[in-house]
C-alpha atoms as a PDB file:
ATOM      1  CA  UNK A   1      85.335  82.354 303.560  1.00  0.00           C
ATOM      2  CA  UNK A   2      85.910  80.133 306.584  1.00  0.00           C
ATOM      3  CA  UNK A   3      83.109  79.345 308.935  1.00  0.00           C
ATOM      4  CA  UNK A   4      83.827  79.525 312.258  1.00  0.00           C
ATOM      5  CA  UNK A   5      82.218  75.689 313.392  1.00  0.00           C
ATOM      6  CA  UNK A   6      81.647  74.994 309.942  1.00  0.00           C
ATOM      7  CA  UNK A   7      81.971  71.664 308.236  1.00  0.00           C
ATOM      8  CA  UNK A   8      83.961  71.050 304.862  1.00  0.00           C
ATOM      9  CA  UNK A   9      85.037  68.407 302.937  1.00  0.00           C
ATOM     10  CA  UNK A  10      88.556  68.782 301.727  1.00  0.00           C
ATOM     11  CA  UNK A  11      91.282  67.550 299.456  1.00  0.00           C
ATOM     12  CA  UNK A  12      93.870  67.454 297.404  1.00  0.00           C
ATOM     13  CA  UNK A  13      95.271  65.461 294.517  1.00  0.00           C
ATOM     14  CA  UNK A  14      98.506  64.494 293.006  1.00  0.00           C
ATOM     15  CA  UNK A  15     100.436  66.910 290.191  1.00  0.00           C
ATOM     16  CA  UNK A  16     100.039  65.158 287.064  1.00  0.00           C
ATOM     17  CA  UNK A  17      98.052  62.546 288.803  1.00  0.00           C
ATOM     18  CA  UNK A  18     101.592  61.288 290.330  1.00  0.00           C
ATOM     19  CA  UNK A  19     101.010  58.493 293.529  1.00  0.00           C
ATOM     20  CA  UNK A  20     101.170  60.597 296.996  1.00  0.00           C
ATOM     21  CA  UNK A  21     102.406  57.826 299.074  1.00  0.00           C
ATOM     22  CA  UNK A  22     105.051  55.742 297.989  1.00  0.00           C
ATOM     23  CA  UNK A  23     104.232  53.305 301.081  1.00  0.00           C
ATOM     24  CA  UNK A  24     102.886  52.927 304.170  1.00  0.00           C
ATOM     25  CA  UNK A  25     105.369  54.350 306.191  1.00  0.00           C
ATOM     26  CA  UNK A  26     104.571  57.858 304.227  1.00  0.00           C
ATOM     27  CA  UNK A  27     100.778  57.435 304.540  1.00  0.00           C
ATOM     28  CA  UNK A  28     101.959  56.997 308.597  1.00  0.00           C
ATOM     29  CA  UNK A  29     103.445  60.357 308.221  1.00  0.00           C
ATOM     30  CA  UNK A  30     100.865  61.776 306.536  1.00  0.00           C
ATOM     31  CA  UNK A  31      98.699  60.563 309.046  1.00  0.00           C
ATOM     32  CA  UNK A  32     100.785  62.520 311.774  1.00  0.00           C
ATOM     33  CA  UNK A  33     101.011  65.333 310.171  1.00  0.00           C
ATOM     34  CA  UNK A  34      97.458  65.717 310.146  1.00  0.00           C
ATOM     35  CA  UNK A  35      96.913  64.776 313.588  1.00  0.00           C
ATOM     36  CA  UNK A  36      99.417  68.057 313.842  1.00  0.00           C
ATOM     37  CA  UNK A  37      96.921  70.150 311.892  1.00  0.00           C
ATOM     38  CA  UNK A  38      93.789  68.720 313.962  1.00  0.00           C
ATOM     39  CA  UNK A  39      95.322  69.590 317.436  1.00  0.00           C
ATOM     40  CA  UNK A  40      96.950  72.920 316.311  1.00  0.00           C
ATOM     41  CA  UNK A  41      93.957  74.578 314.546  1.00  0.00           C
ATOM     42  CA  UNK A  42      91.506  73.100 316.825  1.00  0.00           C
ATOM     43  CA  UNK A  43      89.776  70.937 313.881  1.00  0.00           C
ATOM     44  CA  UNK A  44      87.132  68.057 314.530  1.00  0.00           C
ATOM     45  CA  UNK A  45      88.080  65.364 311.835  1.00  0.00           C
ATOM     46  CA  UNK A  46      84.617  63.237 311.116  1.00  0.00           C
ATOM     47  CA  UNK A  47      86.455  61.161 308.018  1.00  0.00           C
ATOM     48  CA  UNK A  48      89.417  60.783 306.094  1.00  0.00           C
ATOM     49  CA  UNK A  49      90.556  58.625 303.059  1.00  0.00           C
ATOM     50  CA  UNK A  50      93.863  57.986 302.153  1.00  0.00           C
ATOM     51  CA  UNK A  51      93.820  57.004 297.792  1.00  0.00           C
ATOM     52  CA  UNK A  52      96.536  56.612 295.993  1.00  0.00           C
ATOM     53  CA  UNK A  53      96.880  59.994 294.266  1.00  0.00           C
ATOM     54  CA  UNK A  54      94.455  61.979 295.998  1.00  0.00           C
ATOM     55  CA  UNK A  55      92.836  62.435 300.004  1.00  0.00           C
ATOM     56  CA  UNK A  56      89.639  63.546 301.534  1.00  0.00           C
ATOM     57  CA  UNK A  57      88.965  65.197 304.733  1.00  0.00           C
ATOM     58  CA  UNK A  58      85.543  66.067 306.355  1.00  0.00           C
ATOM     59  CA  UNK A  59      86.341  68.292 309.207  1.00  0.00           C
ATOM     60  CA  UNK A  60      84.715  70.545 311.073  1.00  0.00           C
ATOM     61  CA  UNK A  61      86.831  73.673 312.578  1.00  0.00           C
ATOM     62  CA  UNK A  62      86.666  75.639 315.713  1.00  0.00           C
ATOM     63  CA  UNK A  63      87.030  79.208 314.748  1.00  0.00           C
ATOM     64  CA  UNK A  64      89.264  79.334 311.860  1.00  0.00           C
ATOM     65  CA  UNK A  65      92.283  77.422 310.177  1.00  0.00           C
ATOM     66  CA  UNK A  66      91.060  75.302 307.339  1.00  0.00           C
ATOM     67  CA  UNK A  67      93.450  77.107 305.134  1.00  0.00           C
ATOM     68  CA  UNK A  68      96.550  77.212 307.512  1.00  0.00           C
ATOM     69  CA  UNK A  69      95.713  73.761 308.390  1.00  0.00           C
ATOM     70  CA  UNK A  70      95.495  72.913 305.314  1.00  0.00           C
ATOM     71  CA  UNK A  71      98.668  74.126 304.330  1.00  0.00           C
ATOM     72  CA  UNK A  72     100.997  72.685 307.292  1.00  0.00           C
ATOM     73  CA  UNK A  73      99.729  69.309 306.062  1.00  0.00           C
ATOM     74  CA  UNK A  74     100.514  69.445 301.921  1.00  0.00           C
ATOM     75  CA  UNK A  75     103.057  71.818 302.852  1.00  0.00           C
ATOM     76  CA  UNK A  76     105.199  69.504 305.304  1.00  0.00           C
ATOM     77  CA  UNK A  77     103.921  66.095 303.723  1.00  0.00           C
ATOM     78  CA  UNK A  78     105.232  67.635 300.469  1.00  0.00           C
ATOM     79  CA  UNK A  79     108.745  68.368 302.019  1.00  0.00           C
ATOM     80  CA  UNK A  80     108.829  65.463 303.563  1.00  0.00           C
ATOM     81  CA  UNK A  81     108.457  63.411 300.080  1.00  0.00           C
ATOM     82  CA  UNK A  82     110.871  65.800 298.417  1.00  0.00           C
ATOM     83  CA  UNK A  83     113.355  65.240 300.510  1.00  0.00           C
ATOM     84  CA  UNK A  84     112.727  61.603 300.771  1.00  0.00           C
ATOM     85  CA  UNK A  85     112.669  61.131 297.029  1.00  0.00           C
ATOM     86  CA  UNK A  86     114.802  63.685 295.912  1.00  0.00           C
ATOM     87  CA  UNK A  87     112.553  65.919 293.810  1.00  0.00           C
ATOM     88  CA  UNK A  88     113.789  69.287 294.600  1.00  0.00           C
ATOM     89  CA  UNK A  89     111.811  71.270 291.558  1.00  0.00           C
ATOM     90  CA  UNK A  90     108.732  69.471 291.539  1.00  0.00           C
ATOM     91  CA  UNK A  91     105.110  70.248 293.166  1.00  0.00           C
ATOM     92  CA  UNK A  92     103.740  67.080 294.909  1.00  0.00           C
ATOM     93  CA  UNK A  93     100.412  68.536 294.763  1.00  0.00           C
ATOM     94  CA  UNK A  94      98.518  70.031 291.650  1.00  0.00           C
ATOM     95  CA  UNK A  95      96.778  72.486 293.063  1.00  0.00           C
ATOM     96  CA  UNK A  96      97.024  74.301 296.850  1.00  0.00           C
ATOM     97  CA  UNK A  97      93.702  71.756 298.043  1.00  0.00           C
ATOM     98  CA  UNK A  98      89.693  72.430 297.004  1.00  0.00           C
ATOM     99  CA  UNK A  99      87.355  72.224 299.538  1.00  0.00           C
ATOM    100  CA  UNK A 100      83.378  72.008 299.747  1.00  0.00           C
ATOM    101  CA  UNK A 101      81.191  73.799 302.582  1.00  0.00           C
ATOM    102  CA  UNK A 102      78.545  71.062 303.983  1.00  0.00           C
ATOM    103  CA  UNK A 103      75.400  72.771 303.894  1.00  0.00           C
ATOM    104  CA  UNK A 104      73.641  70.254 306.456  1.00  0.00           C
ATOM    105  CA  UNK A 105      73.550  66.997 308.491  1.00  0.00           C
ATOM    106  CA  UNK A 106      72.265  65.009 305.746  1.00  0.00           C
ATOM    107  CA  UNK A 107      74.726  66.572 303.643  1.00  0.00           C
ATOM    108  CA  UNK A 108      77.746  66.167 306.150  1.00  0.00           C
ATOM    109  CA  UNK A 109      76.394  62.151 306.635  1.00  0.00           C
ATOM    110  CA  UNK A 110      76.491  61.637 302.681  1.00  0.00           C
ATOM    111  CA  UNK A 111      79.763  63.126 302.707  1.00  0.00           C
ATOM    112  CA  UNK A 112      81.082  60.992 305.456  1.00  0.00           C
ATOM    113  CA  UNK A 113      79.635  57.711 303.184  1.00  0.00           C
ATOM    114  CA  UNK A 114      80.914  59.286 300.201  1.00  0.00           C
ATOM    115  CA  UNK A 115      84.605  59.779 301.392  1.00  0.00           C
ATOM    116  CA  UNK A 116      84.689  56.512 303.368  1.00  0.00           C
ATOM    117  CA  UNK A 117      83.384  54.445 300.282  1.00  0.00           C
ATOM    118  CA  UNK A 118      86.070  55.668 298.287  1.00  0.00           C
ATOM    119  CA  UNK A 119      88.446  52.589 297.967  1.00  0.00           C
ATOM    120  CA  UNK A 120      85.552  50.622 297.108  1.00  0.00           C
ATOM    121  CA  UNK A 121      84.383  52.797 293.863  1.00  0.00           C
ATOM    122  CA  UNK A 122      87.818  52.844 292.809  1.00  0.00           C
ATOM    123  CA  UNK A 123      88.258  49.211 293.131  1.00  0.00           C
ATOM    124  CA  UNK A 124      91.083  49.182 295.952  1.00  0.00           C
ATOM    125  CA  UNK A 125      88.759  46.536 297.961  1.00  0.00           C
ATOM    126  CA  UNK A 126      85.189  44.966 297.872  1.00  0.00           C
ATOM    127  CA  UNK A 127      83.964  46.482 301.506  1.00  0.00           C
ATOM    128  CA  UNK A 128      84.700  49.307 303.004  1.00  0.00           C
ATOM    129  CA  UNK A 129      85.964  47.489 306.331  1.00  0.00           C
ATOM    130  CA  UNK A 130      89.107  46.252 303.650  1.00  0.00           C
ATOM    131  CA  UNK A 131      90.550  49.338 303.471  1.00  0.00           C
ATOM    132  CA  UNK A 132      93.572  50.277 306.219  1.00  0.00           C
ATOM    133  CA  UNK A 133      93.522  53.956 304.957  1.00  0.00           C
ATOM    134  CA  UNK A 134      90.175  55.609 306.270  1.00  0.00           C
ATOM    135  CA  UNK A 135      87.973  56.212 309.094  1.00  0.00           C
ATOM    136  CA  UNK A 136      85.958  53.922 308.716  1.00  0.00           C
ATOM    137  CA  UNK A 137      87.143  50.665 310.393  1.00  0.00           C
ATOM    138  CA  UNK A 138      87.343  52.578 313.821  1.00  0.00           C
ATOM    139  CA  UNK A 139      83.991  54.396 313.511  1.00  0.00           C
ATOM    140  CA  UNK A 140      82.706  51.059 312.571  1.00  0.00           C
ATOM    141  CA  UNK A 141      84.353  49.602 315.533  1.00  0.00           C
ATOM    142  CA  UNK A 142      86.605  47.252 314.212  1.00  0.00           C
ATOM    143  CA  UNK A 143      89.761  49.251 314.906  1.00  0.00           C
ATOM    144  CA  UNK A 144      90.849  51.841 318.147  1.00  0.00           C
ATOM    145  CA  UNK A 145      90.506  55.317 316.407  1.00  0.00           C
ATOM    146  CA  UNK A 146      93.410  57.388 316.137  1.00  0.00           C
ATOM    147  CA  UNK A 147      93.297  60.406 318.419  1.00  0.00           C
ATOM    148  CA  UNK A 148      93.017  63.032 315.328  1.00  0.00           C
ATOM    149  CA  UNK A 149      89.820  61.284 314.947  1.00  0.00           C
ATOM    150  CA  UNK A 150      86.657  62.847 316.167  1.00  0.00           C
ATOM    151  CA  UNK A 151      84.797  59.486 315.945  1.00  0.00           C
ATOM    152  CA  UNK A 152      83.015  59.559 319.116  1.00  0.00           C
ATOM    153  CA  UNK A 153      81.188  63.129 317.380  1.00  0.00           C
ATOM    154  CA  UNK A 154      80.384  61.325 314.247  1.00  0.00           C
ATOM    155  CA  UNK A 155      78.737  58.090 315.585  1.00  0.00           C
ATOM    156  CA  UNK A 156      76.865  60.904 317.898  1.00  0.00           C
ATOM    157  CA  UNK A 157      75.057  61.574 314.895  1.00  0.00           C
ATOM    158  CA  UNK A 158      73.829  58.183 314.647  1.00  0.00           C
ATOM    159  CA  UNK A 159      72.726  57.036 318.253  1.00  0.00           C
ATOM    160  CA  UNK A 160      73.098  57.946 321.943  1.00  0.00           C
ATOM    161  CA  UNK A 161      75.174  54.421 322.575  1.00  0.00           C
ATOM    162  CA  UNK A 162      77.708  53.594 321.008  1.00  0.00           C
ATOM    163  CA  UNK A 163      76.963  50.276 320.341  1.00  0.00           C
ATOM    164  CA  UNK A 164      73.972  51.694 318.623  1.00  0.00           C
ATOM    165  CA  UNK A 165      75.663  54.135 316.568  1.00  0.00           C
ATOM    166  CA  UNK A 166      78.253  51.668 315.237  1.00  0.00           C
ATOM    167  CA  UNK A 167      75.522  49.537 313.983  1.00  0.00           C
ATOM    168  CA  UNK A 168      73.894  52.557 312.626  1.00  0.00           C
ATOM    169  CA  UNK A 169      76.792  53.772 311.066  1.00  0.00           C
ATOM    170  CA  UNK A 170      77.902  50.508 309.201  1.00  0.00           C
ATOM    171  CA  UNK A 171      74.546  49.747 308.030  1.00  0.00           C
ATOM    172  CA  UNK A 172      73.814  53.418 306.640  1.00  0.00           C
ATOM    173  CA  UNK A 173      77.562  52.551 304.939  1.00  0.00           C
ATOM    174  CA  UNK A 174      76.270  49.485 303.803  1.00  0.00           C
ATOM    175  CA  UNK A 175      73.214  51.179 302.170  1.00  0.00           C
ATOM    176  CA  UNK A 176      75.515  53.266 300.093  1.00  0.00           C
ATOM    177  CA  UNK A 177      77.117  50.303 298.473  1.00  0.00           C
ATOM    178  CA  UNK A 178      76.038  50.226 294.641  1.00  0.00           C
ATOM    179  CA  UNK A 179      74.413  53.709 294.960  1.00  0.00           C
ATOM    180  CA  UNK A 180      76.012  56.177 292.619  1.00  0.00           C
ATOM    181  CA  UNK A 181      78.077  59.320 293.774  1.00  0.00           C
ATOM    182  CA  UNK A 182      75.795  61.653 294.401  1.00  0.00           C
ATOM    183  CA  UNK A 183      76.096  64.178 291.535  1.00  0.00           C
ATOM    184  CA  UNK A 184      75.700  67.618 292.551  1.00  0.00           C
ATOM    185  CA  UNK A 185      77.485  67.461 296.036  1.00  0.00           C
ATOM    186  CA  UNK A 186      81.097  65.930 295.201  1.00  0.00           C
ATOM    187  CA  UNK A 187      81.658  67.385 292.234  1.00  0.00           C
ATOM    188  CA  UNK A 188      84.822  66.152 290.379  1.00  0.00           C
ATOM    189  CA  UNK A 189      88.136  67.395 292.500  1.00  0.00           C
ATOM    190  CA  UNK A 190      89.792  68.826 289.239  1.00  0.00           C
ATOM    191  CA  UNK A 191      86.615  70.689 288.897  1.00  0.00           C
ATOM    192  CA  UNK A 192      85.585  71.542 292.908  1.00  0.00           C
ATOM    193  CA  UNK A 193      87.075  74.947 293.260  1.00  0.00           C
ATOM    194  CA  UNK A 194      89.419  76.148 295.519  1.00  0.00           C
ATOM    195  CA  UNK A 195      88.823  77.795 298.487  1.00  0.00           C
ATOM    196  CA  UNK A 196      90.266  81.464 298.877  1.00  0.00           C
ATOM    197  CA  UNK A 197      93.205  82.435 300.576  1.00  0.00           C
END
């Protein structure tokens, strides 16, 4: 069931574990195409990560449209690549995405952590601020945020000014460095189930 104004954290992952992006001029377009999805189905997008053979998205939707969103971004990413790289019987994604309904705002700002702390667990970089392929270094203020980006809602969540919320928001980052994933909210993606047509 979709929410309408609900809150999930979404994803999908590689067939076969294969790499998504084959450089950064595909995680550009990947990038666009979700800004597509974001302005079309009216989505609020709080965080995103960009990994190698897998993405995350915590976004928040208007009505409806986390499936149809969902599906004009693997959908036209995926034709994109197969055109680009010439696989014309293969499925760039393993599954059609899996998706998680946050339950609260403590759960929606572990989430956000989780998803943005990503390259670090996985050894891509030492801080978070290192990685080019997340929300992160705009919410954090190092970097202009890209207009899919609903970062002026997240750091609301933080502080009233936005000064304050940035420092709120990179030191509640901070505190999740060297804490363990927490276990019963992001469950593994090959295990997270789907979420119905």
């Amino acid at each position: 069931m979709e929410v309408p104004g609900g809150i999930y954290h979404v994803g999908a992952r590689g067939n076969r574990g294969c790499e998504l992006y084959a450089d950064d001029a595909e995680r550009r377009i990947f990038l666009r195409l979700l800004s597509t999805a974001v302005a079309r189905h009216g989505w609020t997008c709080h965080a995103y990560c960009l990994m190698t053979n897998h993405y995350h998205l915590l976004v928040q939707l208007e009505s409806v449209g986390l499936s149809a969103g969902v599906k004009l971004l693997n959908g036209g990413f995926a034709r994109f690549s197969n055109r680009r790289h010439g696989n014309d019987r293969q499925h760039l994604f393993r599954n059609r995405f899996w998706s998680e309904f946050i339950e609260s705002e403590s759960h929606l700002l572990e989430t956000a952590r989780y998803i943005v702390l990503n390259p670090v667990r996985g050894g891509h970089c030492d801080r978070p601020e290192r990685s080019t392929w997340s929300s992160y270094r705009a919410c954090a203020g190092f970097d202009h945020p890209p207009r899919f980006l609903g970062a002026k809602e997240h750091l609301a969540l933080f502080a009233r000014s936005p000064a304050a919320a940035r420092r709120a928001y990179r030191q509640f980052v901070r505190d999740g460095l060297g804490v363990t994933r927490p276990g019963d909210r992001h469950r593994d993606e090959s295990r997270t189930r789907e979420t119905p047509p």
